[in-house]
PDB file of N, CA and C in Angstrom:
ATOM      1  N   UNK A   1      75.393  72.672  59.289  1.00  0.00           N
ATOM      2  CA  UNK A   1      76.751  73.087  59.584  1.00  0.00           C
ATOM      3  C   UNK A   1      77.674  71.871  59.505  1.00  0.00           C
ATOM      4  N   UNK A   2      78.777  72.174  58.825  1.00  0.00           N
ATOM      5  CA  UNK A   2      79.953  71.193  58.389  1.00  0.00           C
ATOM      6  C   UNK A   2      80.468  71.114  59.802  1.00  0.00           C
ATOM      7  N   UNK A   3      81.146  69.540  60.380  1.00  0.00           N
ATOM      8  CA  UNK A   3      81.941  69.469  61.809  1.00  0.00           C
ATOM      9  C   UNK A   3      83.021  68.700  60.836  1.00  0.00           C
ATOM     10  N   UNK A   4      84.315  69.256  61.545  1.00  0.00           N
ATOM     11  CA  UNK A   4      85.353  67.924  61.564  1.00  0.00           C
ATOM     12  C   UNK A   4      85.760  66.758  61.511  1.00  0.00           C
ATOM     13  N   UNK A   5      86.041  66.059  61.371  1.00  0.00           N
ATOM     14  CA  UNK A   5      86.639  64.787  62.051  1.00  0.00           C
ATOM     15  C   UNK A   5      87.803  64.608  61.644  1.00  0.00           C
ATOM     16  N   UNK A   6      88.972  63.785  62.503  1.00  0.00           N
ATOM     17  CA  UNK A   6      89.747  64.116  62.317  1.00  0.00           C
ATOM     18  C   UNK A   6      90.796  62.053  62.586  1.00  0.00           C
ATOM     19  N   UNK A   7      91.255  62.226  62.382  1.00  0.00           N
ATOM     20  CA  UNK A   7      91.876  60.748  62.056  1.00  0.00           C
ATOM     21  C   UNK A   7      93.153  60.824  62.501  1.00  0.00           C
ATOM     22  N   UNK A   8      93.922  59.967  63.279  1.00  0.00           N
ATOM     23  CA  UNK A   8      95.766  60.137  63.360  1.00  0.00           C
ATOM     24  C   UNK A   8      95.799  58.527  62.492  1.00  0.00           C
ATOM     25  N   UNK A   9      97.004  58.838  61.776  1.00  0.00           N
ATOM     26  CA  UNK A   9      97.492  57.716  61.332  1.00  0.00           C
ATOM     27  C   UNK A   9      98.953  57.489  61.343  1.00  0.00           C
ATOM     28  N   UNK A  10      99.281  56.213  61.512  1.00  0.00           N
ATOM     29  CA  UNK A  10     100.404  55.903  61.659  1.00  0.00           C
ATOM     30  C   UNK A  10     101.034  56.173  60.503  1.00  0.00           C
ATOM     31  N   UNK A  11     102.257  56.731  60.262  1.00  0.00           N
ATOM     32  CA  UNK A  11     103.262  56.886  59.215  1.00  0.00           C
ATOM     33  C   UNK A  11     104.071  55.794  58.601  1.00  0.00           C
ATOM     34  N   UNK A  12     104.378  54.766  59.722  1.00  0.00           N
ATOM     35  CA  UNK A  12     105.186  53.647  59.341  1.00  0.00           C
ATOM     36  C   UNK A  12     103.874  52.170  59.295  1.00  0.00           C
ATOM     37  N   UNK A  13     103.559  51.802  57.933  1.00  0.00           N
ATOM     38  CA  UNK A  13     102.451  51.337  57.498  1.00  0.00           C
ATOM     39  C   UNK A  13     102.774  49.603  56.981  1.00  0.00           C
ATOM     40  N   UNK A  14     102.697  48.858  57.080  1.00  0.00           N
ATOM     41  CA  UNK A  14     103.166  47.408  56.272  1.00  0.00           C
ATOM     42  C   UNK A  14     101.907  47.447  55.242  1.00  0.00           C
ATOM     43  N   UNK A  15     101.980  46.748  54.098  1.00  0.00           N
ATOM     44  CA  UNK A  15     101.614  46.567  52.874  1.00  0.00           C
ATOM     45  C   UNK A  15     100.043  46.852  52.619  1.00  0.00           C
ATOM     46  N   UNK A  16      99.467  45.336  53.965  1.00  0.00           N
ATOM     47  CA  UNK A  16      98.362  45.293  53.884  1.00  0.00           C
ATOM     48  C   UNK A  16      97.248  46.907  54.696  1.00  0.00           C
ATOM     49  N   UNK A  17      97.912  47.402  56.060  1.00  0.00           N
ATOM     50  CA  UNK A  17      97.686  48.395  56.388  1.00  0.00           C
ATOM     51  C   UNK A  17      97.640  49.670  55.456  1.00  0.00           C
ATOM     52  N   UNK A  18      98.432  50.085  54.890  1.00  0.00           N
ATOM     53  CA  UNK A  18      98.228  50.963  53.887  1.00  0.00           C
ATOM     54  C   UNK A  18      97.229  50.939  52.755  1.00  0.00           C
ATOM     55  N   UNK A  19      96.848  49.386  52.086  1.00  0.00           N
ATOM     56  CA  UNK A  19      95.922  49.271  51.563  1.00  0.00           C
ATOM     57  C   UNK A  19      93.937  49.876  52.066  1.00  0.00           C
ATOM     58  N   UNK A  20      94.191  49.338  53.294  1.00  0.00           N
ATOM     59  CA  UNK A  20      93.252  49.558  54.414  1.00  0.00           C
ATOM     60  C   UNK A  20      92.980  50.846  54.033  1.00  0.00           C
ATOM     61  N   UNK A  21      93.911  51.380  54.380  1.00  0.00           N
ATOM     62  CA  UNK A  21      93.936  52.968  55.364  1.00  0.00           C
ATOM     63  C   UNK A  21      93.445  53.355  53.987  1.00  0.00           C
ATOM     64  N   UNK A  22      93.840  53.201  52.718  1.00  0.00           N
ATOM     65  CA  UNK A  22      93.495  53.812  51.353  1.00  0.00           C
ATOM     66  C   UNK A  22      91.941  53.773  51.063  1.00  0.00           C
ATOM     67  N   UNK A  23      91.783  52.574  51.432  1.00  0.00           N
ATOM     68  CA  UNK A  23      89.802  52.119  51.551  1.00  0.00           C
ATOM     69  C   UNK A  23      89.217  52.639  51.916  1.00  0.00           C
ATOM     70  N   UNK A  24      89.583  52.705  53.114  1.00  0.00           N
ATOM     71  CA  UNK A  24      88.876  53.485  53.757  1.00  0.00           C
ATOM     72  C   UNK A  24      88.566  55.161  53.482  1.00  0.00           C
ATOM     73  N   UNK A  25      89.729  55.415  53.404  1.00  0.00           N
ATOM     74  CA  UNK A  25      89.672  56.791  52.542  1.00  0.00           C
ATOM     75  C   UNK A  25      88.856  57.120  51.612  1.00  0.00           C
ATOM     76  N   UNK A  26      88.667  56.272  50.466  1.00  0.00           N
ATOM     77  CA  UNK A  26      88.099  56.227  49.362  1.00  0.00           C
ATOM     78  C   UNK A  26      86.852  55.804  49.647  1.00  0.00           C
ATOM     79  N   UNK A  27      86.293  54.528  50.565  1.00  0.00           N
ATOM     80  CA  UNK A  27      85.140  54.607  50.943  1.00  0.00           C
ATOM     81  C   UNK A  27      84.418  55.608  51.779  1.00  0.00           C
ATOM     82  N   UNK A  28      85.005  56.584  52.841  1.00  0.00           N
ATOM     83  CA  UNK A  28      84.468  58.057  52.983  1.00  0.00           C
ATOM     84  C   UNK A  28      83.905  58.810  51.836  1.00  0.00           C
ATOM     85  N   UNK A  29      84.655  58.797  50.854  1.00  0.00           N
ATOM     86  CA  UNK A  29      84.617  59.723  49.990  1.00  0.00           C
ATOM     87  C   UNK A  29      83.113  59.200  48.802  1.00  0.00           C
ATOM     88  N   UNK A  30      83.971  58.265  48.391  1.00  0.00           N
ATOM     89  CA  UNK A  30      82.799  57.515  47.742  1.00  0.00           C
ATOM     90  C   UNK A  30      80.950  57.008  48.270  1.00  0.00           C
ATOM     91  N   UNK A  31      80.974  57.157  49.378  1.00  0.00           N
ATOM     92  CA  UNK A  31      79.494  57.176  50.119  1.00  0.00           C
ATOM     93  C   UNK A  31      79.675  58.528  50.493  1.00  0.00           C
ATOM     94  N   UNK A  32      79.860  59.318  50.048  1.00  0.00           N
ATOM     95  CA  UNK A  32      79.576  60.609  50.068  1.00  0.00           C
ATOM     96  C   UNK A  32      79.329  61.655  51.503  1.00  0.00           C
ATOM     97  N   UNK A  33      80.503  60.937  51.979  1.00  0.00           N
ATOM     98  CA  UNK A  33      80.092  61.470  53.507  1.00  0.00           C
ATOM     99  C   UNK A  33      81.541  62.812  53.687  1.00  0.00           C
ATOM    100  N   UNK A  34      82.173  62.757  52.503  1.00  0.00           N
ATOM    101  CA  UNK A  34      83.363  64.254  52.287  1.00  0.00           C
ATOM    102  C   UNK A  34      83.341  64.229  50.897  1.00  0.00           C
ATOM    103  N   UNK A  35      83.924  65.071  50.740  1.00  0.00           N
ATOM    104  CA  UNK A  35      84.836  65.137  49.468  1.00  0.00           C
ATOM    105  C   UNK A  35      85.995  65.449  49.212  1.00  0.00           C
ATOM    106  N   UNK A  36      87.087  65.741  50.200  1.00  0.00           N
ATOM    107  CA  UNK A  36      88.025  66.092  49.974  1.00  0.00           C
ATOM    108  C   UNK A  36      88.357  65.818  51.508  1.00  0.00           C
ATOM    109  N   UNK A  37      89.467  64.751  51.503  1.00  0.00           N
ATOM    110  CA  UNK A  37      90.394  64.641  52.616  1.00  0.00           C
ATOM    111  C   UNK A  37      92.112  64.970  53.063  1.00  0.00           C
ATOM    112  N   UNK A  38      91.860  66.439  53.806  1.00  0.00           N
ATOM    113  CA  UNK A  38      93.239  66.516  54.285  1.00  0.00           C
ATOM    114  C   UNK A  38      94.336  66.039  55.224  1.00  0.00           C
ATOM    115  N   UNK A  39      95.522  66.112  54.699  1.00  0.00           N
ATOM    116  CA  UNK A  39      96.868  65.212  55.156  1.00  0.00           C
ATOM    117  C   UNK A  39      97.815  66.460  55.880  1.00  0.00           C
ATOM    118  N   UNK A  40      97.964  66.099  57.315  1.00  0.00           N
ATOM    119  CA  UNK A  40      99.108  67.050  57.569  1.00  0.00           C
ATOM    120  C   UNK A  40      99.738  65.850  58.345  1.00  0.00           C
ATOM    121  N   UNK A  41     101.387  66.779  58.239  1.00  0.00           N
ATOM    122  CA  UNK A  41     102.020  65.711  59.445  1.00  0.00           C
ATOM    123  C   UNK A  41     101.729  66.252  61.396  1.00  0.00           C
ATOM    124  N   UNK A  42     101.533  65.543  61.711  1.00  0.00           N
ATOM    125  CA  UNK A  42     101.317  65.644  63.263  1.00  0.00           C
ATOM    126  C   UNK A  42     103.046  65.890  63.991  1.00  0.00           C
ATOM    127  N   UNK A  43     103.895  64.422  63.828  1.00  0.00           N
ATOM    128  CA  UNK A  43     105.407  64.613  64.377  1.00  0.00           C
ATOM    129  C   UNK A  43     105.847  63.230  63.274  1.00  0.00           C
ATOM    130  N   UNK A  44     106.965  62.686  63.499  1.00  0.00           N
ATOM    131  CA  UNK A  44     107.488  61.983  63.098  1.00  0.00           C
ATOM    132  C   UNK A  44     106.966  60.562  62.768  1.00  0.00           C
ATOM    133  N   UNK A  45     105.511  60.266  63.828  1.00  0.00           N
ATOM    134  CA  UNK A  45     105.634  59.419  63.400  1.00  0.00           C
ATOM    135  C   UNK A  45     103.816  59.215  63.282  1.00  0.00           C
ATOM    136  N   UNK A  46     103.324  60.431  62.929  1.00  0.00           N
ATOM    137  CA  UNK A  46     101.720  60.352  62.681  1.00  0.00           C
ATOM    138  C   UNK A  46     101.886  61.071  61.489  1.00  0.00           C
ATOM    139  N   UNK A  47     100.779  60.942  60.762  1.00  0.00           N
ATOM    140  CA  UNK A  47      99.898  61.745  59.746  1.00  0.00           C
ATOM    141  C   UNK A  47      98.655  61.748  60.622  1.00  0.00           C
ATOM    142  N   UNK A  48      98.079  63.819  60.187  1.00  0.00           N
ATOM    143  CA  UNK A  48      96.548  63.508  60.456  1.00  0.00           C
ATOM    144  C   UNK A  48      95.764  63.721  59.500  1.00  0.00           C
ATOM    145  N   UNK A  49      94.687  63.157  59.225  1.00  0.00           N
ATOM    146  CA  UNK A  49      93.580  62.927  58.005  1.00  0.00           C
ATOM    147  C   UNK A  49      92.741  63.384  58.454  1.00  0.00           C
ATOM    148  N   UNK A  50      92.013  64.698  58.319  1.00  0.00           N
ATOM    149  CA  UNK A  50      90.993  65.588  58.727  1.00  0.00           C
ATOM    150  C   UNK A  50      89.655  65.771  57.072  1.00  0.00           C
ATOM    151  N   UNK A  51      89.015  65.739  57.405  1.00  0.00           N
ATOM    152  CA  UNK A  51      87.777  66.104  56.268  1.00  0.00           C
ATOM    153  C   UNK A  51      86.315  66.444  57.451  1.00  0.00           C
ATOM    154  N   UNK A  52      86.179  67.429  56.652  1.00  0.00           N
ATOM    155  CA  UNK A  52      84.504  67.680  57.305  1.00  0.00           C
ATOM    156  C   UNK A  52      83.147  67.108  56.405  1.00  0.00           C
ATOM    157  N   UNK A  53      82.269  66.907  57.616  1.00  0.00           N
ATOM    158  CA  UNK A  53      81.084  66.228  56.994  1.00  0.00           C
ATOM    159  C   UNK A  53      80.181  66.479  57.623  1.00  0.00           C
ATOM    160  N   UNK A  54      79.029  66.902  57.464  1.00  0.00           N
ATOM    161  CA  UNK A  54      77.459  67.129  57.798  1.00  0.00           C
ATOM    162  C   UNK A  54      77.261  67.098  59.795  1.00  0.00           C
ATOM    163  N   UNK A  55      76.567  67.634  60.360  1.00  0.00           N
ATOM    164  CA  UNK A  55      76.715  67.506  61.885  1.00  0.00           C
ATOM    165  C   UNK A  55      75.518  66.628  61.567  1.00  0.00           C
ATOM    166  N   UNK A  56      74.805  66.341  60.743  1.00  0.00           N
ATOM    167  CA  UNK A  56      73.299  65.139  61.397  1.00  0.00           C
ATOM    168  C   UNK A  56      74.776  63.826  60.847  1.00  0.00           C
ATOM    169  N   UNK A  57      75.194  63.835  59.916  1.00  0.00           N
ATOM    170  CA  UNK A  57      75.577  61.848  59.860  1.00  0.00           C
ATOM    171  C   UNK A  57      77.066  61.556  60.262  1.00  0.00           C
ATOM    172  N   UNK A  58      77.537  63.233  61.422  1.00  0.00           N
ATOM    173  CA  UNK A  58      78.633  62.972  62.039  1.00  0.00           C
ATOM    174  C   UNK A  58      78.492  61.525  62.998  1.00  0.00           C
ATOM    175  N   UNK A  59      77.514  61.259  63.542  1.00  0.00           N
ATOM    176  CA  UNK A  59      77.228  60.136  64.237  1.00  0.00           C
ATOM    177  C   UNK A  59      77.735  58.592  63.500  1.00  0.00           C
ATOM    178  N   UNK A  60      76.893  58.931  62.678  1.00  0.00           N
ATOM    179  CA  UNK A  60      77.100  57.333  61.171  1.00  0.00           C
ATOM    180  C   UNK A  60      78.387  57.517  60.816  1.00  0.00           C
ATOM    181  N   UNK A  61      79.297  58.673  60.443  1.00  0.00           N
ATOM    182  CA  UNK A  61      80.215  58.613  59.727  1.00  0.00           C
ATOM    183  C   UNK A  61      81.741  58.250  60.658  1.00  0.00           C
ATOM    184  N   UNK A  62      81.292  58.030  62.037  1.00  0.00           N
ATOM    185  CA  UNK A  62      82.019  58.074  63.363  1.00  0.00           C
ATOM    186  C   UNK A  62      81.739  55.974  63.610  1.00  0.00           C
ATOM    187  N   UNK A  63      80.720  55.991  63.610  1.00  0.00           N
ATOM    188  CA  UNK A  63      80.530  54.783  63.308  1.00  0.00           C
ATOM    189  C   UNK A  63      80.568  53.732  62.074  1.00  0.00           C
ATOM    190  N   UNK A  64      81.215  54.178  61.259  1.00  0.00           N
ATOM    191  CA  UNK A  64      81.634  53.908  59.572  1.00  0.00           C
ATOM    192  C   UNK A  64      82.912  53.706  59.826  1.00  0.00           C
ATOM    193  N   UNK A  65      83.941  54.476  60.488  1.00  0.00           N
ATOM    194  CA  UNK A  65      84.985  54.072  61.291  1.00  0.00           C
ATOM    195  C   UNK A  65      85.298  53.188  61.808  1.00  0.00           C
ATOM    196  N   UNK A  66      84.843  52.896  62.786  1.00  0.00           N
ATOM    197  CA  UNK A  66      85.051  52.732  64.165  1.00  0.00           C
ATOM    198  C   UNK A  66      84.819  51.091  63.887  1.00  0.00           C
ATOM    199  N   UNK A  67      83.562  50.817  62.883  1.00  0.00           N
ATOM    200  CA  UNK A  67      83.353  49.182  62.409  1.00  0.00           C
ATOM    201  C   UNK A  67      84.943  49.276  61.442  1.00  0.00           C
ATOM    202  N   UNK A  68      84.694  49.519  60.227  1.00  0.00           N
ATOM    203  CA  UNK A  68      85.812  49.774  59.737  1.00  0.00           C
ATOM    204  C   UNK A  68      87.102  49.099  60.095  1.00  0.00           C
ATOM    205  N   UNK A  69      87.312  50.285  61.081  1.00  0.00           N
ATOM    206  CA  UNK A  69      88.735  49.843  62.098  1.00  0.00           C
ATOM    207  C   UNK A  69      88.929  48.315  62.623  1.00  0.00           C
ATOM    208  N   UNK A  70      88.335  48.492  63.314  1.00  0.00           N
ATOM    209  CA  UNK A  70      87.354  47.046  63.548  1.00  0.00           C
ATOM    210  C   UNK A  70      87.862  46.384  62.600  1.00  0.00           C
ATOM    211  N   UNK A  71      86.949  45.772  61.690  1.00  0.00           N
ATOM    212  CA  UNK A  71      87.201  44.436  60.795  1.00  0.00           C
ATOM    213  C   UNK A  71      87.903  44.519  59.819  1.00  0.00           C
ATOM    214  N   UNK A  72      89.134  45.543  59.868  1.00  0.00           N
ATOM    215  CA  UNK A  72      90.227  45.234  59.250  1.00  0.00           C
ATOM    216  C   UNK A  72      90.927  45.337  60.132  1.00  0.00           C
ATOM    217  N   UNK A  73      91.588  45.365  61.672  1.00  0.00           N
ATOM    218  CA  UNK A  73      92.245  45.156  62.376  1.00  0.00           C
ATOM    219  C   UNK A  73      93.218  46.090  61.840  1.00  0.00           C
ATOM    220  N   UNK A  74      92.824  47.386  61.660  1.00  0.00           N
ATOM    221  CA  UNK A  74      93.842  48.984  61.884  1.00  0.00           C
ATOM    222  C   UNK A  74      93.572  49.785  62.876  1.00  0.00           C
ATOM    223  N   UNK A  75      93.584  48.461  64.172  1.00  0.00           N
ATOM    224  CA  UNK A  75      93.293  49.568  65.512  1.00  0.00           C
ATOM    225  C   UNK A  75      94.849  50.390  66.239  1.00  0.00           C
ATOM    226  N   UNK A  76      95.824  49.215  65.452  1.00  0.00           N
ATOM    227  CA  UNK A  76      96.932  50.286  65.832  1.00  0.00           C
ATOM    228  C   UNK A  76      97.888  51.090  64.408  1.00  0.00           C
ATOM    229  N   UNK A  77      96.713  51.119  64.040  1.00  0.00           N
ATOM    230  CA  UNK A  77      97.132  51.587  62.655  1.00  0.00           C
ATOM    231  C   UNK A  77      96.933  53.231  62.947  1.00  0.00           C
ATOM    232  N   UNK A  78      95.061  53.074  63.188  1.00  0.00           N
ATOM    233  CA  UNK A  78      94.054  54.600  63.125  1.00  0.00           C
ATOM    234  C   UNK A  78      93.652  55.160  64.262  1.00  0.00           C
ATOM    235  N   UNK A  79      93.621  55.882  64.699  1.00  0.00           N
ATOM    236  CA  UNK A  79      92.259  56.004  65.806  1.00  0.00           C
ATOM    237  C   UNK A  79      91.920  57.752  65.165  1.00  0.00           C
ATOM    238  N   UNK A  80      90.496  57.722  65.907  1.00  0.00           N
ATOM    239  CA  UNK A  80      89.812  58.800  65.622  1.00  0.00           C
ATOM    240  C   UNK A  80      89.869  59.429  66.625  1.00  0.00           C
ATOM    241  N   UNK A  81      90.219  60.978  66.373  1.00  0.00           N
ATOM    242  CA  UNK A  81      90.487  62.190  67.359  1.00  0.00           C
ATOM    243  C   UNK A  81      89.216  62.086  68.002  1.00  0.00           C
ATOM    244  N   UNK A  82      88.709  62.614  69.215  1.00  0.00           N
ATOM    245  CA  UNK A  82      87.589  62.988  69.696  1.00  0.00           C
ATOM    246  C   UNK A  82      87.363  64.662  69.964  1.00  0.00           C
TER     247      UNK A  82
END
């Protein structure tokens, strides 16, 4: 069974952050943990980035994040819904 996850992102982004946030995106996708990631607006000043992925490597793919976030320093960029 497919679960959620779900991402808020900041709307107002500087150069290098947006690059990030794109990587990351593309590295979800590309290790094959979605295939298709959706964009809605939250309010004025979020986007949320939702894609579903597998309930066994929801764990890994939560922690693929979370380093992620981490060592590119987009902790006030991203955070992950719970």
């Amino acid at each position: 069974m497919e679960r959620a996850i779900k991402l808020k992102v900041r709307k107002e982004l500087d150069g290098r952050e947006q690059f990030n946030v794109i990587k990351l995106k593309g590295s979800l996708i590309s290790k094959g943990y979605t295939e298709i990631i959706h964009i809605l607006d939250q309010d004025e000043n979020y986007h949320i980035n939702s894609f579903a992925t597998s309930a066994e490597s929801r764990n890994e793919v939560k922690d693929f994040i979370a380093d992620f976030i981490s060592s590119q320093n987009l902790a006030d960029a991203v955070t992950v819904f719970k």
